[in-house]
C-alpha atoms as a PDB file:
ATOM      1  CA  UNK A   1      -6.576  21.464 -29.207  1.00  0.00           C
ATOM      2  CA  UNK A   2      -7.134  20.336 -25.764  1.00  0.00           C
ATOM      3  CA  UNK A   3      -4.044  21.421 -22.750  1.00  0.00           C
ATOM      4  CA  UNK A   4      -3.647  20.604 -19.479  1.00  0.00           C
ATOM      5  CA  UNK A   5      -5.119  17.169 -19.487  1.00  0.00           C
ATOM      6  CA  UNK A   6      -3.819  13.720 -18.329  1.00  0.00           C
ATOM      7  CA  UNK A   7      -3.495  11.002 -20.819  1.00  0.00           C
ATOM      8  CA  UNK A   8      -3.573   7.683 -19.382  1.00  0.00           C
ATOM      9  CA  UNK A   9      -0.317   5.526 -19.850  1.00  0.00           C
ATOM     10  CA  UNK A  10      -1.468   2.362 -20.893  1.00  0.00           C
ATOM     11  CA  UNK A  11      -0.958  -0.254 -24.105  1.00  0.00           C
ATOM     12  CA  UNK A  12      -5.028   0.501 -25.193  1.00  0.00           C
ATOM     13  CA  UNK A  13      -5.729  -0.106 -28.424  1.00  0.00           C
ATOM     14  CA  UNK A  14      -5.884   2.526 -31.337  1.00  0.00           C
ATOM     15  CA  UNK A  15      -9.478   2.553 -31.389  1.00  0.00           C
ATOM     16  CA  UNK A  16      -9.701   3.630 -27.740  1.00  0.00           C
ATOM     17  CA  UNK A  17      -9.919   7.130 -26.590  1.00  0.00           C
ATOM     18  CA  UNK A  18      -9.673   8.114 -23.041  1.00  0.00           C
ATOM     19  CA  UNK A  19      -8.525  11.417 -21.040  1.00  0.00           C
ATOM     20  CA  UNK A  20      -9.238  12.876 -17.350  1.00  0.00           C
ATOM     21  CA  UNK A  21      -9.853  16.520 -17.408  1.00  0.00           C
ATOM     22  CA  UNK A  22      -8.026  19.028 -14.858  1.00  0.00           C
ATOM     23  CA  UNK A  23      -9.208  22.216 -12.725  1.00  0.00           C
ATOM     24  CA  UNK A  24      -7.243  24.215 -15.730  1.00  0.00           C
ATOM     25  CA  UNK A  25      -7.978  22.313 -18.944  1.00  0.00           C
ATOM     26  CA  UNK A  26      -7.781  24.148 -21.971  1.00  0.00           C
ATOM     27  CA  UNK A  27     -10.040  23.550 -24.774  1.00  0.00           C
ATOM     28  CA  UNK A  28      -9.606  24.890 -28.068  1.00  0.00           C
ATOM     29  CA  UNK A  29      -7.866  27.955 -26.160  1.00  0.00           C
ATOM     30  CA  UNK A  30     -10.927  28.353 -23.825  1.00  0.00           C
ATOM     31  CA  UNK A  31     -10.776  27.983 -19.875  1.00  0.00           C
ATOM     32  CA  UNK A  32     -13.416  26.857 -17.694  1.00  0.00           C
ATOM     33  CA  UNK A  33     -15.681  29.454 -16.336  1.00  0.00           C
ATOM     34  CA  UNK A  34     -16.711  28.866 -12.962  1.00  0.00           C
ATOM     35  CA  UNK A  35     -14.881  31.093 -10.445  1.00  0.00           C
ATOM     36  CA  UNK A  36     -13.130  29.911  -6.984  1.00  0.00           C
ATOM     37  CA  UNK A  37     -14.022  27.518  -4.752  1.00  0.00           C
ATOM     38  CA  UNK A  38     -14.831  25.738  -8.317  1.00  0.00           C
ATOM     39  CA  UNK A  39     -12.551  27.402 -10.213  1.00  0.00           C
ATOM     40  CA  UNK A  40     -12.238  26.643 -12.888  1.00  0.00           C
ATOM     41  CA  UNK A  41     -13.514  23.452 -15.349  1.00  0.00           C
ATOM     42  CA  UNK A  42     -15.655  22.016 -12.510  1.00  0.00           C
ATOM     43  CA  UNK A  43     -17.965  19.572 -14.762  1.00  0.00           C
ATOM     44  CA  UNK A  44     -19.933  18.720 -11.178  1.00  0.00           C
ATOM     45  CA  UNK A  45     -23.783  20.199 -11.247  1.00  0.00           C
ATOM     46  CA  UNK A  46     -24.017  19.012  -7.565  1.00  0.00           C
ATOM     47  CA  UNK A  47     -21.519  20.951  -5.708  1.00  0.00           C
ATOM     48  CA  UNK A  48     -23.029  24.036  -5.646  1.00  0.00           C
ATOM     49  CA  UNK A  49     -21.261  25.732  -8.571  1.00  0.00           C
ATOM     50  CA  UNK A  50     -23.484  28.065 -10.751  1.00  0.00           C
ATOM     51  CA  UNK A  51     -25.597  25.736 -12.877  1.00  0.00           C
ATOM     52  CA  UNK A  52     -24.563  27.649 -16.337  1.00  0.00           C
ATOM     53  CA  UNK A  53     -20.731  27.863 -15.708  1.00  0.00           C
ATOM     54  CA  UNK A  54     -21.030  23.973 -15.350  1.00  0.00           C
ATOM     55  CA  UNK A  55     -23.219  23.957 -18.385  1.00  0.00           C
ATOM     56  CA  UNK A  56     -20.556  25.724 -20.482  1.00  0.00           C
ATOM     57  CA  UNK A  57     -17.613  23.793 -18.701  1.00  0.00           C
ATOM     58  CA  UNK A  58     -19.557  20.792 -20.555  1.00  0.00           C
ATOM     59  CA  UNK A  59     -20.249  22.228 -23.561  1.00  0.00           C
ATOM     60  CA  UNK A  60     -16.880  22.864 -24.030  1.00  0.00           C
ATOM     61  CA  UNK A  61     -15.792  19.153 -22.953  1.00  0.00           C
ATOM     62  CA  UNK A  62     -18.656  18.064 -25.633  1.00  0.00           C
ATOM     63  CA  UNK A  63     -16.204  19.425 -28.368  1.00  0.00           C
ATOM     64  CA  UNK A  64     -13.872  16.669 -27.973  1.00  0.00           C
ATOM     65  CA  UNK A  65     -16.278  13.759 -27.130  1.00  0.00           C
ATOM     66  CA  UNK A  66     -18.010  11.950 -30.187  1.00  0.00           C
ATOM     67  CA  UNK A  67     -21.376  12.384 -28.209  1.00  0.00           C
ATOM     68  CA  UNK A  68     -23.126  13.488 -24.516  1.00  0.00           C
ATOM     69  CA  UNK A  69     -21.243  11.396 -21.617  1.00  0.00           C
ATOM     70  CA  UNK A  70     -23.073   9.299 -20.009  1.00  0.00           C
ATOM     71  CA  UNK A  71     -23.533  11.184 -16.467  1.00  0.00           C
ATOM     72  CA  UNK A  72     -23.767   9.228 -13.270  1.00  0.00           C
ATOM     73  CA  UNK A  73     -25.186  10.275 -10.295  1.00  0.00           C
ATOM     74  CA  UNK A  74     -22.111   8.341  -8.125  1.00  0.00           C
ATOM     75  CA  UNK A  75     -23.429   7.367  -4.278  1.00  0.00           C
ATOM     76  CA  UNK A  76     -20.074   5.178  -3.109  1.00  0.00           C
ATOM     77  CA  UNK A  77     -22.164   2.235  -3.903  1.00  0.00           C
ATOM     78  CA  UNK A  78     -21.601  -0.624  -6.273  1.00  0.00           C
ATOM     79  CA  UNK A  79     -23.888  -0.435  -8.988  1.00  0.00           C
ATOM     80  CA  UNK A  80     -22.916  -0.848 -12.461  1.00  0.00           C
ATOM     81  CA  UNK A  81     -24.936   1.058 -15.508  1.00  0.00           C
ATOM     82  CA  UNK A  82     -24.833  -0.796 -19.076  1.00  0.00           C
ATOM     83  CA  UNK A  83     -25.223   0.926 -21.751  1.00  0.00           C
ATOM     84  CA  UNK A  84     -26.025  -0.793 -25.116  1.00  0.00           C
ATOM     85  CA  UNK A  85     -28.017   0.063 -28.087  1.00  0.00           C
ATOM     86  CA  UNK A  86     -30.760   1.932 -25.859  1.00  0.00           C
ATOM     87  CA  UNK A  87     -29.657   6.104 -25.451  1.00  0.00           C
ATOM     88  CA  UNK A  88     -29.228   7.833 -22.457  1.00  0.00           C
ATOM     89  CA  UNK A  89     -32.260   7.770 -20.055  1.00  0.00           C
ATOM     90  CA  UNK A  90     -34.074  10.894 -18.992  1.00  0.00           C
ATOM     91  CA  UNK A  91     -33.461  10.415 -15.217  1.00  0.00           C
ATOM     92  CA  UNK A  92     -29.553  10.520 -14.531  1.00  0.00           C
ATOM     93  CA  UNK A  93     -28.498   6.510 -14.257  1.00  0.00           C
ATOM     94  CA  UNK A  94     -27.309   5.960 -10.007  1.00  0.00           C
ATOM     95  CA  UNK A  95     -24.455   3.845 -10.432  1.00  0.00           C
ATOM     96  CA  UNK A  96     -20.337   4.077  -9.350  1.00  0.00           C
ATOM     97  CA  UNK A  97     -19.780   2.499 -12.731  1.00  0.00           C
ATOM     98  CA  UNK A  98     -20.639   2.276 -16.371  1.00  0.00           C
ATOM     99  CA  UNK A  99     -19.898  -0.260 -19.480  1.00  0.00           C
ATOM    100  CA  UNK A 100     -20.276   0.778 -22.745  1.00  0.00           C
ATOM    101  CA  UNK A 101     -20.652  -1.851 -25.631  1.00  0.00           C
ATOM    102  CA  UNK A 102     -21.451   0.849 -28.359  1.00  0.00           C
ATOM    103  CA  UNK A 103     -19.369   2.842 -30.427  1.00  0.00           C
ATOM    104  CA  UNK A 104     -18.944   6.873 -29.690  1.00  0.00           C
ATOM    105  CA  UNK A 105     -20.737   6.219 -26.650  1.00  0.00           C
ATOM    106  CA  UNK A 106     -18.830   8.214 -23.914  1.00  0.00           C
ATOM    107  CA  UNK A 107     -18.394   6.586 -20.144  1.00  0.00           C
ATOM    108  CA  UNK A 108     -17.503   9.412 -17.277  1.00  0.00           C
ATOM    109  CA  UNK A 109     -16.490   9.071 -13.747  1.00  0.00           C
ATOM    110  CA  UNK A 110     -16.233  12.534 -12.015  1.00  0.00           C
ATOM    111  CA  UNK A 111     -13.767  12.694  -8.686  1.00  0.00           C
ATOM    112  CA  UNK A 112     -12.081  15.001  -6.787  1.00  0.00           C
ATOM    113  CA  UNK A 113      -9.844  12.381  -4.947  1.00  0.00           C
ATOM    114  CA  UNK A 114     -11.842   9.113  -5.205  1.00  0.00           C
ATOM    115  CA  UNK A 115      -9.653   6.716  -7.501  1.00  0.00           C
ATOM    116  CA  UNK A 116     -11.227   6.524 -11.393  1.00  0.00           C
ATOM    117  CA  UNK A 117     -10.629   3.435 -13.117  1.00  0.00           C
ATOM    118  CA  UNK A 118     -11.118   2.417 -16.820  1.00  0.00           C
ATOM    119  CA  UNK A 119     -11.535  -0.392 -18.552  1.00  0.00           C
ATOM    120  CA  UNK A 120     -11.072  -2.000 -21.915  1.00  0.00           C
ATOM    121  CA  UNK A 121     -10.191  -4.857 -23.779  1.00  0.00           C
ATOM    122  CA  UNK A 122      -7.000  -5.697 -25.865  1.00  0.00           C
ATOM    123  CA  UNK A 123      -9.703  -6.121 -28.619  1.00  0.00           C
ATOM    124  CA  UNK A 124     -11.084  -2.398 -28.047  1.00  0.00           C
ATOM    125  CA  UNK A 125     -14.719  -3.515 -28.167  1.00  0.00           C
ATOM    126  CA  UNK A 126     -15.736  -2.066 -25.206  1.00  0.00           C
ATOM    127  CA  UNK A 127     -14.878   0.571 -22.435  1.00  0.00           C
ATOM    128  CA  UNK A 128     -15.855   0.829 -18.568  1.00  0.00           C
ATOM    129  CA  UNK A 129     -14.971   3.716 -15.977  1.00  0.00           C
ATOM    130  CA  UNK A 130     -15.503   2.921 -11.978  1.00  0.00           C
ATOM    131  CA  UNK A 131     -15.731   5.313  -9.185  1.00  0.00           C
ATOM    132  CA  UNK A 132     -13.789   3.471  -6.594  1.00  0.00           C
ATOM    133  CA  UNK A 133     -13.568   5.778  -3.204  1.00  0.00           C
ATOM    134  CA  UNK A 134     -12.382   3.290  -0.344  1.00  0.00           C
ATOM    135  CA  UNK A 135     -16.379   2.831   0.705  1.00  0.00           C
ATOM    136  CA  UNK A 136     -17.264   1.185  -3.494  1.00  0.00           C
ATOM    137  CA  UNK A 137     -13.733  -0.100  -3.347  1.00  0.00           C
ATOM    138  CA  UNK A 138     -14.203  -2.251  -0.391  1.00  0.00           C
ATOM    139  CA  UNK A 139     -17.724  -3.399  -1.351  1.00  0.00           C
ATOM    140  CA  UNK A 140     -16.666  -4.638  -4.793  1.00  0.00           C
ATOM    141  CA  UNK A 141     -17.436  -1.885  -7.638  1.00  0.00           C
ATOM    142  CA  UNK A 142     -14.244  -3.076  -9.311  1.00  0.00           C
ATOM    143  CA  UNK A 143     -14.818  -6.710  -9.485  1.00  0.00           C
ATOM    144  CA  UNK A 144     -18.769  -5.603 -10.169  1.00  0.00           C
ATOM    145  CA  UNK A 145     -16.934  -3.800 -13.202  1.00  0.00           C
ATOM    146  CA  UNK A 146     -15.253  -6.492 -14.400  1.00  0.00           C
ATOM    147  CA  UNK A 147     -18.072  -9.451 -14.175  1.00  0.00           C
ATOM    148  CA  UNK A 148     -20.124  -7.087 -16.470  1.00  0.00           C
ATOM    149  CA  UNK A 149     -17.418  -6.906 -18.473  1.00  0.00           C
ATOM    150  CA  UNK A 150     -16.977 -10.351 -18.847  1.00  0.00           C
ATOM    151  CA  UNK A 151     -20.611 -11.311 -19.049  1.00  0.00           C
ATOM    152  CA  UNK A 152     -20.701  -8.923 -22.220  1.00  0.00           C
ATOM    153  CA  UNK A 153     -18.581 -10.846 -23.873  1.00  0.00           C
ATOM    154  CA  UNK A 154     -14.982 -10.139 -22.489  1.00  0.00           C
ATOM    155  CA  UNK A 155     -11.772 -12.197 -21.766  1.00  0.00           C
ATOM    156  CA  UNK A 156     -10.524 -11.776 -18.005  1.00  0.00           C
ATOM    157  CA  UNK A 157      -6.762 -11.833 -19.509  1.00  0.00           C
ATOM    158  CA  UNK A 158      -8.132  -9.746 -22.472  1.00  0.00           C
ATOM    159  CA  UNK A 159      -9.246  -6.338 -20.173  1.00  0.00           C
ATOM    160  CA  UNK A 160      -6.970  -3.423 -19.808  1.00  0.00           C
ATOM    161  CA  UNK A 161      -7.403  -1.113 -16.466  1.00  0.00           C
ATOM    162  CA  UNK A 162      -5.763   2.370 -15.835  1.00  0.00           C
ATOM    163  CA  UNK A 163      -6.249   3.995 -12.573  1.00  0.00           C
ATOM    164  CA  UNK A 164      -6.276   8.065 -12.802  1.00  0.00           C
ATOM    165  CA  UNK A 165      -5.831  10.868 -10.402  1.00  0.00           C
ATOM    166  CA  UNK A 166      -6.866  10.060  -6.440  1.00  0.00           C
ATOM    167  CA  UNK A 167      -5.633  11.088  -3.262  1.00  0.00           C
ATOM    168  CA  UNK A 168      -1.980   9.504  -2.750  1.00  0.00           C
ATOM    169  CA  UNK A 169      -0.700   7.503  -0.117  1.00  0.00           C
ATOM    170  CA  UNK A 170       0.918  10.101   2.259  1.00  0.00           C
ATOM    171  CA  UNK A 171      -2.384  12.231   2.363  1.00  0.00           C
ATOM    172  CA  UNK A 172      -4.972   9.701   2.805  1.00  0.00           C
ATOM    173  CA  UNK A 173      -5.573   9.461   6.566  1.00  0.00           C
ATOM    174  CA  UNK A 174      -8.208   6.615   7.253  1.00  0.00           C
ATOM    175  CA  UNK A 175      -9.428   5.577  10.908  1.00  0.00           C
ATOM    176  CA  UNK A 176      -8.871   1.950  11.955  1.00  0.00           C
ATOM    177  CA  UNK A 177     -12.432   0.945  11.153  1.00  0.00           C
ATOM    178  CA  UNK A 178     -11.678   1.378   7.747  1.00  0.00           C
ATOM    179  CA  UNK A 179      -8.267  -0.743   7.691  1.00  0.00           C
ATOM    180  CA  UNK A 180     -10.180  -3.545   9.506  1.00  0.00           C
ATOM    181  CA  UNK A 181     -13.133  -3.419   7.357  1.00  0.00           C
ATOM    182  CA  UNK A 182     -10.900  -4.005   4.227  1.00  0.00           C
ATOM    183  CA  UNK A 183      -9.522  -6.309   5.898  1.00  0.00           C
ATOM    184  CA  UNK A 184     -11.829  -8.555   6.852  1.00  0.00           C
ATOM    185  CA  UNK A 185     -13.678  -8.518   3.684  1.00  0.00           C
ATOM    186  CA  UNK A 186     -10.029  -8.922   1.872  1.00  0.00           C
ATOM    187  CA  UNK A 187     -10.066 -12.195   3.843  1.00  0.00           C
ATOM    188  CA  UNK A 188     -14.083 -13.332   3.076  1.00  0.00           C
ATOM    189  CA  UNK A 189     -12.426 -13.021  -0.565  1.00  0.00           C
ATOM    190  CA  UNK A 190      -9.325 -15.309  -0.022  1.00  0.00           C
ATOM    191  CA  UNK A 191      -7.255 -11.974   0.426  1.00  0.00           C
ATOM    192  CA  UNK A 192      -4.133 -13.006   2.532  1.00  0.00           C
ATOM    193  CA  UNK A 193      -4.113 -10.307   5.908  1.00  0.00           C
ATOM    194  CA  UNK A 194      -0.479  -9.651   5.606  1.00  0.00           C
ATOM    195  CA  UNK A 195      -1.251  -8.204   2.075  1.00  0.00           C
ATOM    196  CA  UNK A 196      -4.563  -5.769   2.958  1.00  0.00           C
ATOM    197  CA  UNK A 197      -2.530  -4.872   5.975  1.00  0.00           C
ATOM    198  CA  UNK A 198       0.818  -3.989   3.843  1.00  0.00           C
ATOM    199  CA  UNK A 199      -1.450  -1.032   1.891  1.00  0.00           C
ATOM    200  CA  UNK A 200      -1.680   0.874   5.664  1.00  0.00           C
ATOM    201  CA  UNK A 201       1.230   2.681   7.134  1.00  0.00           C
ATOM    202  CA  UNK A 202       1.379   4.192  10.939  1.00  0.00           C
ATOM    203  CA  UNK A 203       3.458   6.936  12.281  1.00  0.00           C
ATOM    204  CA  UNK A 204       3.759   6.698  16.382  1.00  0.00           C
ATOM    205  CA  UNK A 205       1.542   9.785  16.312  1.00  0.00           C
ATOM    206  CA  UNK A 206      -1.182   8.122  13.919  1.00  0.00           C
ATOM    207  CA  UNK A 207      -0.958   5.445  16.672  1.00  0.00           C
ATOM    208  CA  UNK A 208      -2.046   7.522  19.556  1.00  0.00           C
ATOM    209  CA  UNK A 209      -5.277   8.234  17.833  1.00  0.00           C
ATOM    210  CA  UNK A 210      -5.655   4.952  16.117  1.00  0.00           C
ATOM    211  CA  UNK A 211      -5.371   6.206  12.351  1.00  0.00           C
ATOM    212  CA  UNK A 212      -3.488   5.249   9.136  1.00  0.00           C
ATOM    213  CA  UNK A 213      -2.529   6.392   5.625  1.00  0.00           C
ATOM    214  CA  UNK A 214      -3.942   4.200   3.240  1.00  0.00           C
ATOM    215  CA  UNK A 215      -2.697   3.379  -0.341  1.00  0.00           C
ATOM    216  CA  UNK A 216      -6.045   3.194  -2.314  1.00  0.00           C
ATOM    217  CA  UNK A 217      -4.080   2.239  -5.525  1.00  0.00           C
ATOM    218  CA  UNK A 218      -2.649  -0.753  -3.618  1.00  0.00           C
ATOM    219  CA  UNK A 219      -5.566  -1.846  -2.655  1.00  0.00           C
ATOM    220  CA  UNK A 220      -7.439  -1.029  -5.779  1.00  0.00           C
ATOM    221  CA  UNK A 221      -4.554  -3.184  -7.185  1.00  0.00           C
ATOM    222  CA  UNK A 222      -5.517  -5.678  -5.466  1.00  0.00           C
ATOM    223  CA  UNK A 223      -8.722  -6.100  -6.012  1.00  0.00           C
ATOM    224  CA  UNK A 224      -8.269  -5.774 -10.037  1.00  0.00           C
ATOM    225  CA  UNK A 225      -6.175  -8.786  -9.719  1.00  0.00           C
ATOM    226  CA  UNK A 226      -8.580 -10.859  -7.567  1.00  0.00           C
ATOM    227  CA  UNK A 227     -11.533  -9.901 -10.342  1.00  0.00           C
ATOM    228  CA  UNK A 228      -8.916 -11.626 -12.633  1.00  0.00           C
ATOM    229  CA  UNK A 229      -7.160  -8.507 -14.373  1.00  0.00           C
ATOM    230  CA  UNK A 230      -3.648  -9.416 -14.975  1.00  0.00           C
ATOM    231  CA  UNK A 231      -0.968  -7.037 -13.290  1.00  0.00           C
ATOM    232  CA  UNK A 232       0.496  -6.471 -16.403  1.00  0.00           C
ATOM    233  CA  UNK A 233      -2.930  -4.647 -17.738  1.00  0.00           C
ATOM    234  CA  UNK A 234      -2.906  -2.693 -14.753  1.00  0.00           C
ATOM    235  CA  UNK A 235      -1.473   0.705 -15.489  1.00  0.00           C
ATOM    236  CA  UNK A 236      -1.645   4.136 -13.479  1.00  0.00           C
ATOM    237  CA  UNK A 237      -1.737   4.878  -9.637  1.00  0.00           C
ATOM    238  CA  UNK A 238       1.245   7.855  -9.879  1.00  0.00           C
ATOM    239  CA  UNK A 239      -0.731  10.961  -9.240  1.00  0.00           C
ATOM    240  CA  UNK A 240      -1.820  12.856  -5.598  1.00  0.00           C
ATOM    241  CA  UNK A 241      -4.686  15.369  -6.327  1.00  0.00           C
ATOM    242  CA  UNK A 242      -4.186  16.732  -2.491  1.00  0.00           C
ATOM    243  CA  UNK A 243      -0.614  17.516  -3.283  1.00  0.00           C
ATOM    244  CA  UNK A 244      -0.881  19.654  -6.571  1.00  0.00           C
ATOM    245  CA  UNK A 245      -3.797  22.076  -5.801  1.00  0.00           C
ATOM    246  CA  UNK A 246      -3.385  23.992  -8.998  1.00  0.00           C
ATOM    247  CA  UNK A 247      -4.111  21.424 -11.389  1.00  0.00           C
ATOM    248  CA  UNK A 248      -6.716  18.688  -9.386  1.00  0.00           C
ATOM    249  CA  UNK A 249      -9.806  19.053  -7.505  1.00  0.00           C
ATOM    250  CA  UNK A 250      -9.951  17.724  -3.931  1.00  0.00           C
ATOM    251  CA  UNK A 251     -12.740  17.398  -1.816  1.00  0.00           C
ATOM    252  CA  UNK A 252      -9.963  16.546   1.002  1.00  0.00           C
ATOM    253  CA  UNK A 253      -7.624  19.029   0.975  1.00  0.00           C
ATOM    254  CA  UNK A 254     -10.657  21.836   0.030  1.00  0.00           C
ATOM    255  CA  UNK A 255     -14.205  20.398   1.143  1.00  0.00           C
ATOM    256  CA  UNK A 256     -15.954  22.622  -0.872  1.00  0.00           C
ATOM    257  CA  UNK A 257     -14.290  22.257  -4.626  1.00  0.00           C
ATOM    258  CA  UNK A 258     -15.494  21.226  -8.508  1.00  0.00           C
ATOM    259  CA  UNK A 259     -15.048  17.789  -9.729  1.00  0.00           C
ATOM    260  CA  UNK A 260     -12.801  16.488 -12.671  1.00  0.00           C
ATOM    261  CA  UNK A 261     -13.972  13.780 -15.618  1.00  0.00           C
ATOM    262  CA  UNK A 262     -12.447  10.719 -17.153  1.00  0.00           C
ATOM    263  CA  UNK A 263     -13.973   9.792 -20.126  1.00  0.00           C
ATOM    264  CA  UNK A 264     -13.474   7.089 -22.134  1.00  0.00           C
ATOM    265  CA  UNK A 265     -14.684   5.964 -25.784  1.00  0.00           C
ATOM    266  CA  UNK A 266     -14.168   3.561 -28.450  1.00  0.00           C
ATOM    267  CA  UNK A 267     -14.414   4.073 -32.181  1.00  0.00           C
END
């Protein structure tokens, strides 16, 4: 029996599993063990939680999972992992994003207020998660994402997308660099200006020091539909882990904090 989880809210087929874990999850009546900052299912052996509270924090998620997620050790780069026939390598895979093409292989994405996205197809015949923080987002991970996808095998019009838990609009404060550096490579793309620049609002005292809140599941938005995704197969965006400290991690709102896990699977 698995509580305090979120469930993503899209039309996947019955084949396809997919969750994102919380701070409080609740597996088979058993909390995570690690105590404050990372309190208390931090799944994140690099944050400096104690090694064997994350160790049974994954156990415990390995109840639910028809095998060992695929870990990634996630650098805000680009890089997509494929996984196929061949297992899990010894050295942890450094990628932002992972495609599965086997059955009861499980994908992961950890965050604690990047955006996860996953992926699948109408046909359920394979399954994707990307780390998209605004530094992979802007450099492509998504669209990387989705041409593995589709050189596997899948439809552009065929590949479902759900974007979890992130930081919302009204709490992510971005310096200017970052607005123009999405978008000027929005425009490199064919990205019309008027659209990049609609994802960044500015109060008069955001002005004075030249910053802005960004929407990263506009823009994330955007760039699923420029890879091809159609916006009807683009589901999520309506969560704020800085706003609702007792259920999400966030590196924002907390600097030192655990990470969550979306996991995805097909049968």
């Amino acid at each position: 029996m698995l509580k305090n989880i979120i469930t993503p809210d899209w039309a996947s087929p019955p084949n396809v599993h997919a969750l994102t874990t919380t701070r409080i999850t609740q597996i088979e009546g058993q909390k995570g063990v690690s105590l404050a900052p990372f309190d208390a299912f931090n799944l994140a052996t690099h944050v400096g939680d104690d090694a064997q509270a994350v160790a049974h924090n994954r156990a415990l998620l390995r109840e639910v999972v028809p095998s060992e997620p695929l870990w990634l050790n996630q650098t805000h780069g680009v890089a997509v992992y494929q996984s196929s026939t061949q297992t899990h390598c010894n050295g942890i895979p450094e990628a932002d994003a992972v495609l599965v093409t086997e059955p009861n292989q499980v994908a992961v994405i950890m965050t604690a207020d990047c955006l996860p996205v996953l992926f699948t197809t109408r046909q359920g015949t394979m399954v994707a998660g990307a780390h998209a923080g605004w530094r992979s987002l802007v450099n492509g991970v998504l669209e990387n994402t989705v041409k593995a996808m589709c050189e596997t095998g899948a439809q552009r019009s065929d590949i479902l997308t759900w974007m979890g838990p992130a930081i919302g609009a009204a709490k992510f404060e971005i310096g200017a660099e970052v607005r123009t550096e999405f978008i000027q490579k929005g425009l490199a793309l064919g990205i019309a200006e008027d659209s990049t620049r609609a994802c960044f609002k500015q109060t008069l005292e955001q002005k004075a020091v030249q910053k802005y809140t960004s929407d990263i599941y506009a823009l994330a938005r955007q760039r699923l539909q420029l890879a091809g995704v159609l916006d009807a197969h683009i589901s999520g965006g309506g969560l704020c882990t800085v706003s609702d400290a007792q259920k999400f991690y966030s590196y924002r709102r907390d600097g030192v904090t655990g990470r969550m896990a979306s996991v995805i699977w097909f049968e």
